[in-house]
PDB file of N, CA and C in Angstrom:
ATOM      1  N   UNK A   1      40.364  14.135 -93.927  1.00  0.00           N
ATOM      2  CA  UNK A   1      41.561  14.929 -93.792  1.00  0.00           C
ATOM      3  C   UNK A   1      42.638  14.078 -93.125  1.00  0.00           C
ATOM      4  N   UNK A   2      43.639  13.980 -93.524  1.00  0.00           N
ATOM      5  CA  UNK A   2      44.771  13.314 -93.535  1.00  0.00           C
ATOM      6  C   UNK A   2      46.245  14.488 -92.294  1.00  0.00           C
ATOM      7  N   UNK A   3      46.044  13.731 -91.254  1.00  0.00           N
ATOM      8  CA  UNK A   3      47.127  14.018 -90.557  1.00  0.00           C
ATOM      9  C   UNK A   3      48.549  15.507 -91.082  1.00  0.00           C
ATOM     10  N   UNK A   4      48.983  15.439 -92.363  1.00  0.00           N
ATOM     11  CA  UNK A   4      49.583  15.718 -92.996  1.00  0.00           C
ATOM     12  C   UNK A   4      48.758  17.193 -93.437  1.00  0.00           C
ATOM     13  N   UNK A   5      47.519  17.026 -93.694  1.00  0.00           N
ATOM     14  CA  UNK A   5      46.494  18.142 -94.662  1.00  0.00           C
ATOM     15  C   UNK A   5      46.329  18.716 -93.051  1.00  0.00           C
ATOM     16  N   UNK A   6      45.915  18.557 -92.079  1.00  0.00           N
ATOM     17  CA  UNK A   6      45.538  18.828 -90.911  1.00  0.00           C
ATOM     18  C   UNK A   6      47.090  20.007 -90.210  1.00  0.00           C
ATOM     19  N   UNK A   7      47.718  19.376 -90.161  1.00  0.00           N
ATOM     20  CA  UNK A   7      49.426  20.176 -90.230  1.00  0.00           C
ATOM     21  C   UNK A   7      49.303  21.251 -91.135  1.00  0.00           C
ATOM     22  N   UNK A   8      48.883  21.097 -92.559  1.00  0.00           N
ATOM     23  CA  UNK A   8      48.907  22.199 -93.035  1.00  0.00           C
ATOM     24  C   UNK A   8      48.368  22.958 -92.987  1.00  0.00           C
ATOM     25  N   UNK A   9      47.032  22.701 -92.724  1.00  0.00           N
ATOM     26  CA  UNK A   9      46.146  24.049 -92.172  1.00  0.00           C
ATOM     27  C   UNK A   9      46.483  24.469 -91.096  1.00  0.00           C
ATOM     28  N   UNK A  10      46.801  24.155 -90.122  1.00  0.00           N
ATOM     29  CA  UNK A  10      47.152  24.883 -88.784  1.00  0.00           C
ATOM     30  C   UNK A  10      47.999  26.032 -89.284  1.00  0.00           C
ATOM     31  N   UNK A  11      49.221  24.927 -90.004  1.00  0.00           N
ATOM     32  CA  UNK A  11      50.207  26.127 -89.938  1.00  0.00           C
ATOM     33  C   UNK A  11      50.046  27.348 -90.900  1.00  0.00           C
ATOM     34  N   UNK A  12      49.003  27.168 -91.805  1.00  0.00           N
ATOM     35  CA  UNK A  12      48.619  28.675 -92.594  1.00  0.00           C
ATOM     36  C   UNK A  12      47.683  29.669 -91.944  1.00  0.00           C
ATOM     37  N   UNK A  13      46.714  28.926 -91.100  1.00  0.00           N
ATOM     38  CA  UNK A  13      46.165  29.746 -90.351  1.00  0.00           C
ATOM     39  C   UNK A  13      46.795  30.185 -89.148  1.00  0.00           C
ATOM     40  N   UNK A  14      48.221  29.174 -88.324  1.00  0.00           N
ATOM     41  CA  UNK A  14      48.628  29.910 -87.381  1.00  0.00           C
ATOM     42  C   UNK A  14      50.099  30.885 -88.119  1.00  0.00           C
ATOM     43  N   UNK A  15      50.812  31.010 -88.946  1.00  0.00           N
ATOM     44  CA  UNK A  15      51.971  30.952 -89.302  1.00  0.00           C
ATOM     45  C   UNK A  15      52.893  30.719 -89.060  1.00  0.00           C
ATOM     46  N   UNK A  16      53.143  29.415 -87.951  1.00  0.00           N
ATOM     47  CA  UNK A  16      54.316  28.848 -87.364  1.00  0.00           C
ATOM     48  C   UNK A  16      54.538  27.186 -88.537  1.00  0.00           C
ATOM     49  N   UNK A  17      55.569  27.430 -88.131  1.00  0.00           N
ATOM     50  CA  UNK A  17      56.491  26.357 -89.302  1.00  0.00           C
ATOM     51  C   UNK A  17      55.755  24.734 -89.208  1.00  0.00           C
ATOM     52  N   UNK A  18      55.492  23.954 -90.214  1.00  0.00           N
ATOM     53  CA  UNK A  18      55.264  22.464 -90.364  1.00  0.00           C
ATOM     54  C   UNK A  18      56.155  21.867 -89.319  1.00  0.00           C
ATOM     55  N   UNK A  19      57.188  21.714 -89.229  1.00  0.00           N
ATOM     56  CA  UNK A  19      57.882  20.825 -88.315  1.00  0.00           C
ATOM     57  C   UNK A  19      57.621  20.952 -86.974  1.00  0.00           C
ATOM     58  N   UNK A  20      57.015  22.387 -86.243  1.00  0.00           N
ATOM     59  CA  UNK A  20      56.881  22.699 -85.071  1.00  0.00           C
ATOM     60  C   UNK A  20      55.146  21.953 -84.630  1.00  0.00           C
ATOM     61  N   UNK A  21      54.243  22.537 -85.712  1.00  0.00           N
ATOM     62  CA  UNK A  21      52.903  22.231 -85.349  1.00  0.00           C
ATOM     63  C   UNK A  21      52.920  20.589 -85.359  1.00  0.00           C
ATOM     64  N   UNK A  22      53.449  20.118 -86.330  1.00  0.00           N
ATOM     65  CA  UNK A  22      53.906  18.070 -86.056  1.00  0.00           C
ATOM     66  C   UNK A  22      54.466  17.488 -85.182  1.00  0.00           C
ATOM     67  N   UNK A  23      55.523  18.372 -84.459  1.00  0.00           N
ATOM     68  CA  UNK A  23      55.950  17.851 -83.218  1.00  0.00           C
ATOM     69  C   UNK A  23      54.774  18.472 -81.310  1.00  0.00           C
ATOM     70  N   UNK A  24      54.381  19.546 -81.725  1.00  0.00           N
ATOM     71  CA  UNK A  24      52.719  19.748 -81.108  1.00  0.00           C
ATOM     72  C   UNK A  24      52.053  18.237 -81.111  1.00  0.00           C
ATOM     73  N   UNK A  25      51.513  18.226 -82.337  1.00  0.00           N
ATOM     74  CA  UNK A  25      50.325  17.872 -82.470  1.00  0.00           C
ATOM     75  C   UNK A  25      50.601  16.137 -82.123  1.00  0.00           C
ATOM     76  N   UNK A  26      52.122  15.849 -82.376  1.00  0.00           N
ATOM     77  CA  UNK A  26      52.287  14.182 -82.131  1.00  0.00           C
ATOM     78  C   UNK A  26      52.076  14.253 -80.626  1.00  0.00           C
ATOM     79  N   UNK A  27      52.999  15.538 -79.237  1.00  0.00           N
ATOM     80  CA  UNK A  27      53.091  15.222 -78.183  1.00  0.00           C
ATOM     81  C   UNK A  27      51.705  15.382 -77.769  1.00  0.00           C
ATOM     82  N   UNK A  28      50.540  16.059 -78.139  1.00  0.00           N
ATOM     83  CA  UNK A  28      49.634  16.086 -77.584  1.00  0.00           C
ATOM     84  C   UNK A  28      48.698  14.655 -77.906  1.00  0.00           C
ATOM     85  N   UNK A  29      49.063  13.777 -78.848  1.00  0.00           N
ATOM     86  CA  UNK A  29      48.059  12.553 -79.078  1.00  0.00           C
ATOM     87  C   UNK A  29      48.910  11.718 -78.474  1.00  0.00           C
ATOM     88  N   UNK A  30      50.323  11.752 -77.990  1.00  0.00           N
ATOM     89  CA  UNK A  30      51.403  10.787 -76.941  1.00  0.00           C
ATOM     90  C   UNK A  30      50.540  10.669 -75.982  1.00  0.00           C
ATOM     91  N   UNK A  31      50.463  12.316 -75.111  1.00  0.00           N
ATOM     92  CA  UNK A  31      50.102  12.982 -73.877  1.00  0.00           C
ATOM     93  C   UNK A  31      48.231  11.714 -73.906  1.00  0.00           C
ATOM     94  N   UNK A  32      47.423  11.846 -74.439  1.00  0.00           N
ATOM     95  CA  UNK A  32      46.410  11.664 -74.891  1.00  0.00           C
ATOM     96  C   UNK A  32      46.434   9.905 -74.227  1.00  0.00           C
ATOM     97  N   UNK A  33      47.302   9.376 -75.568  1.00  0.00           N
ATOM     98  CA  UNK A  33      47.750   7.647 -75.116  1.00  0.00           C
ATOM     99  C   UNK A  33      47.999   7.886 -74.044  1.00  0.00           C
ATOM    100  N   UNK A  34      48.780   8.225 -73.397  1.00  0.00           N
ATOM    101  CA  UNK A  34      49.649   8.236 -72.524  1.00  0.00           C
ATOM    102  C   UNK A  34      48.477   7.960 -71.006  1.00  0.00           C
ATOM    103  N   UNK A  35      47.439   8.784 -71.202  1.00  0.00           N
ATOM    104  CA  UNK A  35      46.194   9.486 -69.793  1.00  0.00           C
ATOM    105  C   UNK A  35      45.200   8.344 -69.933  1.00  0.00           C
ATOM    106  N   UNK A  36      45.291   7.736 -71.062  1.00  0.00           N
ATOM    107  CA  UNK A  36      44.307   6.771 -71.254  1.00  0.00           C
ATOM    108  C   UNK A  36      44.468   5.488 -70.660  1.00  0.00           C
ATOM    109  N   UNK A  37      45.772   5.105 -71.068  1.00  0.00           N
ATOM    110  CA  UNK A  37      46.655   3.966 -70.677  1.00  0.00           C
ATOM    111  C   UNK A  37      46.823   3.726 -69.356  1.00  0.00           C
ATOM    112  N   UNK A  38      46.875   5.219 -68.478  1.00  0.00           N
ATOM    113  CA  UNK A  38      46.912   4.831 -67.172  1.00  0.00           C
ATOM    114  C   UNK A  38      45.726   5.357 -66.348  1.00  0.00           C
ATOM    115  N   UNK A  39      44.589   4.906 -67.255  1.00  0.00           N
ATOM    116  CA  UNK A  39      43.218   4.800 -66.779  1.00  0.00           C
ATOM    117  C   UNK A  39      42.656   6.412 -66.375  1.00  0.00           C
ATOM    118  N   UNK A  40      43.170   7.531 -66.710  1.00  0.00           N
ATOM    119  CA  UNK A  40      42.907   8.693 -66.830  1.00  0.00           C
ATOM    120  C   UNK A  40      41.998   9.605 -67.863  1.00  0.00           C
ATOM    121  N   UNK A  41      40.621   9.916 -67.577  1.00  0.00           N
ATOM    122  CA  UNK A  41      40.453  10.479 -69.105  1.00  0.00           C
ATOM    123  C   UNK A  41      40.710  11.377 -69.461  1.00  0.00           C
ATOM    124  N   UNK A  42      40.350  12.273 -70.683  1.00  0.00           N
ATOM    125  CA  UNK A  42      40.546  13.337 -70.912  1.00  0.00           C
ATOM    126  C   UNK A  42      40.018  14.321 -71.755  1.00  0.00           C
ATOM    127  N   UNK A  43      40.174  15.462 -71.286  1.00  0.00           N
ATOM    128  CA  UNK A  43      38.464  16.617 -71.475  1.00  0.00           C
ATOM    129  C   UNK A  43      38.921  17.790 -72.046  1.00  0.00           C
ATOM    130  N   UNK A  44      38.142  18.246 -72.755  1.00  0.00           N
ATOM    131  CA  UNK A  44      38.546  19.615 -73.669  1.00  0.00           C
ATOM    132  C   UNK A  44      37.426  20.225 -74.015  1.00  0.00           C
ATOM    133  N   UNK A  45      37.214  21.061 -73.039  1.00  0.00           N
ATOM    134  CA  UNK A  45      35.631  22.048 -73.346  1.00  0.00           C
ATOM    135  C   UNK A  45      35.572  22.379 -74.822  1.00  0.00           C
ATOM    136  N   UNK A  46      34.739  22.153 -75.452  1.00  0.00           N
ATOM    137  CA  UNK A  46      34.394  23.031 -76.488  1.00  0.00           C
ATOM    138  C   UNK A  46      34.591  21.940 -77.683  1.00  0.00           C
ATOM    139  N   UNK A  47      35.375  20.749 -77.518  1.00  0.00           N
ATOM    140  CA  UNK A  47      35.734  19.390 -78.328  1.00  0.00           C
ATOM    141  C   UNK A  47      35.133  18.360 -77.826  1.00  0.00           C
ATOM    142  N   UNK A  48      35.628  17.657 -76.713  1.00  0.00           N
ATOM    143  CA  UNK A  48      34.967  16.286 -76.290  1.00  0.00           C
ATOM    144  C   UNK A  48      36.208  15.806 -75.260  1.00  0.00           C
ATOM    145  N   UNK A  49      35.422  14.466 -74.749  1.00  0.00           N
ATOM    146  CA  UNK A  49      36.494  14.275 -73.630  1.00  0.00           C
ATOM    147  C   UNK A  49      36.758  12.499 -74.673  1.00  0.00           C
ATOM    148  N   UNK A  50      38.219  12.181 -74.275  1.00  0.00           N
ATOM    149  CA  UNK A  50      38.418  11.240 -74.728  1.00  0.00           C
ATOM    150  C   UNK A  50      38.253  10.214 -73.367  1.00  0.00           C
ATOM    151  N   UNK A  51      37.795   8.899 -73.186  1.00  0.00           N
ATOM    152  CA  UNK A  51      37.155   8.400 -72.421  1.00  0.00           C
ATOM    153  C   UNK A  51      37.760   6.962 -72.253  1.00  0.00           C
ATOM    154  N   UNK A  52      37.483   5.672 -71.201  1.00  0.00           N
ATOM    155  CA  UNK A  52      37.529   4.527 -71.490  1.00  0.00           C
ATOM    156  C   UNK A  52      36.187   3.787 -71.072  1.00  0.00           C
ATOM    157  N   UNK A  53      36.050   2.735 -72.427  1.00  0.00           N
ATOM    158  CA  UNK A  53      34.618   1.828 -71.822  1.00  0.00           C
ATOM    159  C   UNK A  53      35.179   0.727 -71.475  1.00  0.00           C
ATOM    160  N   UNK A  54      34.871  -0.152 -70.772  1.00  0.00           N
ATOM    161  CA  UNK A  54      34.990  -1.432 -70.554  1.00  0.00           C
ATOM    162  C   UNK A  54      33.622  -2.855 -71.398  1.00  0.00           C
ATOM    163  N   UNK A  55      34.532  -3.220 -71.952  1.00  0.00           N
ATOM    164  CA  UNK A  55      33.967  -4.712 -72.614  1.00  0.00           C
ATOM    165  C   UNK A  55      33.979  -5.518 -71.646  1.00  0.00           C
ATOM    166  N   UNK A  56      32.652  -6.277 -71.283  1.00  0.00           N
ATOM    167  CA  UNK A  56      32.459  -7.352 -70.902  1.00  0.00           C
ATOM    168  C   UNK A  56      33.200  -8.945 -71.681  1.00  0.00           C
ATOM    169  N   UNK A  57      33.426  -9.598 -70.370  1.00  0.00           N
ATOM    170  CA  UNK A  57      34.131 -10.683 -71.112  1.00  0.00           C
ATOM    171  C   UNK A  57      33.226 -11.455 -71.405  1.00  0.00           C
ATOM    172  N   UNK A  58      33.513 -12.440 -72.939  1.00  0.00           N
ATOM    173  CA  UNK A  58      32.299 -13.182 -73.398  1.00  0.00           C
ATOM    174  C   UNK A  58      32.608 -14.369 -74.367  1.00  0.00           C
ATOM    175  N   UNK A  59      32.033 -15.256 -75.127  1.00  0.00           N
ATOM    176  CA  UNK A  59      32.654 -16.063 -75.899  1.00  0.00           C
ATOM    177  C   UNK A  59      32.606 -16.145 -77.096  1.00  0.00           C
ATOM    178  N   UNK A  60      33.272 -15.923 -78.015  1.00  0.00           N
ATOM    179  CA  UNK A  60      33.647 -15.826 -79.413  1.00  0.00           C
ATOM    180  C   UNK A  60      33.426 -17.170 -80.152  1.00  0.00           C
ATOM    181  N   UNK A  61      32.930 -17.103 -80.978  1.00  0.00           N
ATOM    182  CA  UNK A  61      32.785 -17.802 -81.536  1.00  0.00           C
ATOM    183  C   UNK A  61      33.018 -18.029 -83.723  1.00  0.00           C
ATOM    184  N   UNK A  62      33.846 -19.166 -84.024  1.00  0.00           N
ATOM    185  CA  UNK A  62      34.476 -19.017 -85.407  1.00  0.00           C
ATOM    186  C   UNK A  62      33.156 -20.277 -85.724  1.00  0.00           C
ATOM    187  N   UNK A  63      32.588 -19.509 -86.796  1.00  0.00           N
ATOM    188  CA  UNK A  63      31.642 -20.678 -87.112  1.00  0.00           C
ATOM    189  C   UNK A  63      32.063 -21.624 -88.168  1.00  0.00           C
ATOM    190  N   UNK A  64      32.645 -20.991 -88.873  1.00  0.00           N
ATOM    191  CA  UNK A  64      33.633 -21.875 -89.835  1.00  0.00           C
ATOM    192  C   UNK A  64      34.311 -23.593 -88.940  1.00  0.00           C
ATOM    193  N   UNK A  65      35.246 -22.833 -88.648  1.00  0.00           N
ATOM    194  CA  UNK A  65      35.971 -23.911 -87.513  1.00  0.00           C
ATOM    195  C   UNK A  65      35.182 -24.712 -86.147  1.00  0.00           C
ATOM    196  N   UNK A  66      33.979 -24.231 -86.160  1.00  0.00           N
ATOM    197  CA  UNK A  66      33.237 -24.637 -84.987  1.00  0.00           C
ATOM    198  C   UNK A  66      33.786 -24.387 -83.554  1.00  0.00           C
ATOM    199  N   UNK A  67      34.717 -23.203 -83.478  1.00  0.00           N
ATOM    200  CA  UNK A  67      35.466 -23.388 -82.195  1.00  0.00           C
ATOM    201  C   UNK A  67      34.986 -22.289 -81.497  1.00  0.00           C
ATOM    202  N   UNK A  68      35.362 -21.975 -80.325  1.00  0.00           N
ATOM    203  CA  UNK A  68      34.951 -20.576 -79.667  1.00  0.00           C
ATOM    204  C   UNK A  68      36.436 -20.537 -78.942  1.00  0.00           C
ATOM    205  N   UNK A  69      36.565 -19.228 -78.388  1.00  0.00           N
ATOM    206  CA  UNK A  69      37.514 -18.314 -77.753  1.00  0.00           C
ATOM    207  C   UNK A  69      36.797 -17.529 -76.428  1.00  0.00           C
ATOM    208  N   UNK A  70      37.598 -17.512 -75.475  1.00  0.00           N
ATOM    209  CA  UNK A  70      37.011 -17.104 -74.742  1.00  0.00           C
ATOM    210  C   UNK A  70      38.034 -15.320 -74.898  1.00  0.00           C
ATOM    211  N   UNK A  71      37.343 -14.057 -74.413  1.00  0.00           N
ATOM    212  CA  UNK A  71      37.416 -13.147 -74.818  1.00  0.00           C
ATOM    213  C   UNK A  71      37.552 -12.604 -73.769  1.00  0.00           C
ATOM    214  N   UNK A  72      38.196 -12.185 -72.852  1.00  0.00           N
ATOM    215  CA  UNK A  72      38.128 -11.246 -71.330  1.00  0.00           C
ATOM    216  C   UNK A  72      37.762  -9.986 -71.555  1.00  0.00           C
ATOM    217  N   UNK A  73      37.868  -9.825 -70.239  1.00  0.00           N
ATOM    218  CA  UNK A  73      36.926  -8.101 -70.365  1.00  0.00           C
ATOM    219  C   UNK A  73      37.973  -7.560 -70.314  1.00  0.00           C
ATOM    220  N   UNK A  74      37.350  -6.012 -71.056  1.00  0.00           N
ATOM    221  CA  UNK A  74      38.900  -5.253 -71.566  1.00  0.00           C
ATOM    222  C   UNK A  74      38.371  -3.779 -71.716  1.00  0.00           C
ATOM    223  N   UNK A  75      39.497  -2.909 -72.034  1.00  0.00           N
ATOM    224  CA  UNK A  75      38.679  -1.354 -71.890  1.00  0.00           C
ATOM    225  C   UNK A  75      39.141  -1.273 -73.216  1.00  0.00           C
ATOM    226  N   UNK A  76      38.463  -0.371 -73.443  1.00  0.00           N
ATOM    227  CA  UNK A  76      38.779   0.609 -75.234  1.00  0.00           C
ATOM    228  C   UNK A  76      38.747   1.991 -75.094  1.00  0.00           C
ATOM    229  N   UNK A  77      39.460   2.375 -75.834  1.00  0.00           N
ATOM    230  CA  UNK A  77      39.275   3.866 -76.052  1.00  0.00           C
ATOM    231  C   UNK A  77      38.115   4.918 -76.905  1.00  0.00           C
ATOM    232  N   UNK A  78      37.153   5.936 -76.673  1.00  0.00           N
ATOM    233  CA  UNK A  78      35.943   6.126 -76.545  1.00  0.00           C
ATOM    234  C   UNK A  78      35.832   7.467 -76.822  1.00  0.00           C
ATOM    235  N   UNK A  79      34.977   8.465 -78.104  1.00  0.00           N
ATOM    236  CA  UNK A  79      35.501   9.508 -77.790  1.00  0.00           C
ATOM    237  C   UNK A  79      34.042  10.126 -77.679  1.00  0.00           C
ATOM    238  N   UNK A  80      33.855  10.991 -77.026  1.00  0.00           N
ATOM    239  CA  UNK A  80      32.604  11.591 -76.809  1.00  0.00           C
ATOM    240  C   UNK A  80      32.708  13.091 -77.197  1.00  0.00           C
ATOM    241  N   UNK A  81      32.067  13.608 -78.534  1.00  0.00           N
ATOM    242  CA  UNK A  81      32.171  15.021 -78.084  1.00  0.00           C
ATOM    243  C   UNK A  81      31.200  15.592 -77.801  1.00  0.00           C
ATOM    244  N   UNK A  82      31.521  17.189 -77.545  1.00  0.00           N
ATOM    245  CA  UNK A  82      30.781  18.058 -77.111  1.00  0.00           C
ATOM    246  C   UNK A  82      29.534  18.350 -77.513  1.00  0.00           C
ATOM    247  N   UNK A  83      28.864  19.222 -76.938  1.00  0.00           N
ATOM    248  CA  UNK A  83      27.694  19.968 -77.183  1.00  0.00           C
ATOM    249  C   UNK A  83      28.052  20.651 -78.640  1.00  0.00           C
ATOM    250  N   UNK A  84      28.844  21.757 -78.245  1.00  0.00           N
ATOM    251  CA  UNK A  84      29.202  23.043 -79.007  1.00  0.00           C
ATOM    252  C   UNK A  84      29.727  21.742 -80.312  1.00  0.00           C
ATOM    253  N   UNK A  85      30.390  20.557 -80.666  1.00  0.00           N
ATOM    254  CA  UNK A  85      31.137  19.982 -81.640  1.00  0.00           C
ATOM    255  C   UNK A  85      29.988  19.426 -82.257  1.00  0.00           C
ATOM    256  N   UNK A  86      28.615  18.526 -81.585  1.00  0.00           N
ATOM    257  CA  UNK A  86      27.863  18.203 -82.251  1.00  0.00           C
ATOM    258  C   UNK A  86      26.833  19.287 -83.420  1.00  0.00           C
ATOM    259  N   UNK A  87      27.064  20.202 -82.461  1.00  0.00           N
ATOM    260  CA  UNK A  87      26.107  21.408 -83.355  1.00  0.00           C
ATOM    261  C   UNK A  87      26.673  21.699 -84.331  1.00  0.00           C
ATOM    262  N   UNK A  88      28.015  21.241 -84.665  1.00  0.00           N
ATOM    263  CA  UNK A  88      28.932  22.260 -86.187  1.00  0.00           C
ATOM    264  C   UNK A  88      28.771  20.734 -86.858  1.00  0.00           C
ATOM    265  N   UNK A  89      28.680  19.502 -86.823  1.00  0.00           N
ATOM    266  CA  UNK A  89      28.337  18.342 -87.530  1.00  0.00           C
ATOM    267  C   UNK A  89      26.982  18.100 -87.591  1.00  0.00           C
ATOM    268  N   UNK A  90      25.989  18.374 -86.971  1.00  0.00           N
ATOM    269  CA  UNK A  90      24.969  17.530 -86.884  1.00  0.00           C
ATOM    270  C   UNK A  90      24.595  17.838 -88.112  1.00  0.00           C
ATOM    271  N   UNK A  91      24.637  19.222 -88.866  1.00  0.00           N
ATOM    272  CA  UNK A  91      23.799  19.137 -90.388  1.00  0.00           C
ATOM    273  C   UNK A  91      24.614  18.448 -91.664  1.00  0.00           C
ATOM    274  N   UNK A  92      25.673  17.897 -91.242  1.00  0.00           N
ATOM    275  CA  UNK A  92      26.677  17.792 -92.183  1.00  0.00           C
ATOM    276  C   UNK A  92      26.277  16.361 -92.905  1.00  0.00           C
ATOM    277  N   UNK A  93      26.098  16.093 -94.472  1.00  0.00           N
ATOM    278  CA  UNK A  93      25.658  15.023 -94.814  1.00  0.00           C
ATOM    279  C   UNK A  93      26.262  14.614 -96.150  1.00  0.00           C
ATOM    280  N   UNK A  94      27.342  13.671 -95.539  1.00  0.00           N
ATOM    281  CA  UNK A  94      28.373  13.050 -96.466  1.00  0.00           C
ATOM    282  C   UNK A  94      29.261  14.222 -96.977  1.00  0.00           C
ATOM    283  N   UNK A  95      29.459  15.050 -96.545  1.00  0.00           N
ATOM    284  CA  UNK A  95      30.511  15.717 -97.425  1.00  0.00           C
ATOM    285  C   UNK A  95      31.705  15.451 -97.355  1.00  0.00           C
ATOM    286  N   UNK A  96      32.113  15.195 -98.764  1.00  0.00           N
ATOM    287  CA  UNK A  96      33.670  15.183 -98.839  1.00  0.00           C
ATOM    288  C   UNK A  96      34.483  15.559 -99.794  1.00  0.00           C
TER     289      UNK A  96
END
């Protein structure tokens, strides 16, 4: 489901206008960047909490070129969901 298809369902099931639920749905994934970036996570009973891991720093290596890179440690963004979210996927197999 495509960002766009996702907008549209909201707004048929909520009946508020496309332009309103897109400007929602962008400030809440801003809001989202935004908590992550400054090392904050963030939690939503019933969905999942969006999280940060940290990568160990280590050395890369191009085997082609024979060279390596050294790689510092770094955080990523991580999403963990719920209880209640795994139970509505766990039987789900390839559908699309």
């Amino acid at each position: 489901m495509t960002k766009a298809e996702l907008v549209n369902e909201i707004a048929i099931s909520t009946g508020y206008d496309k332009k309103s639920i897109n400007l929602i749905l962008d400030s809440m994934l801003d809001h989202v960047r935004k908590s992550l970036g400054e090392g904050e996570f963030v939690y939503m009973r019933g969905f999942g909490s969006f999280i940060l891991k940290t990568r160990k720093a280590k050395v890369a290596r191009n085997i082609r070129s024979k060279t390596s890179v050294d790689v510092p440690e770094h955080s990523i963004p991580f999403f963990v969901p719920a209880k209640e979210f795994k139970a509505v996927v766990r039987d789900v197999k390839g559908k699309k």
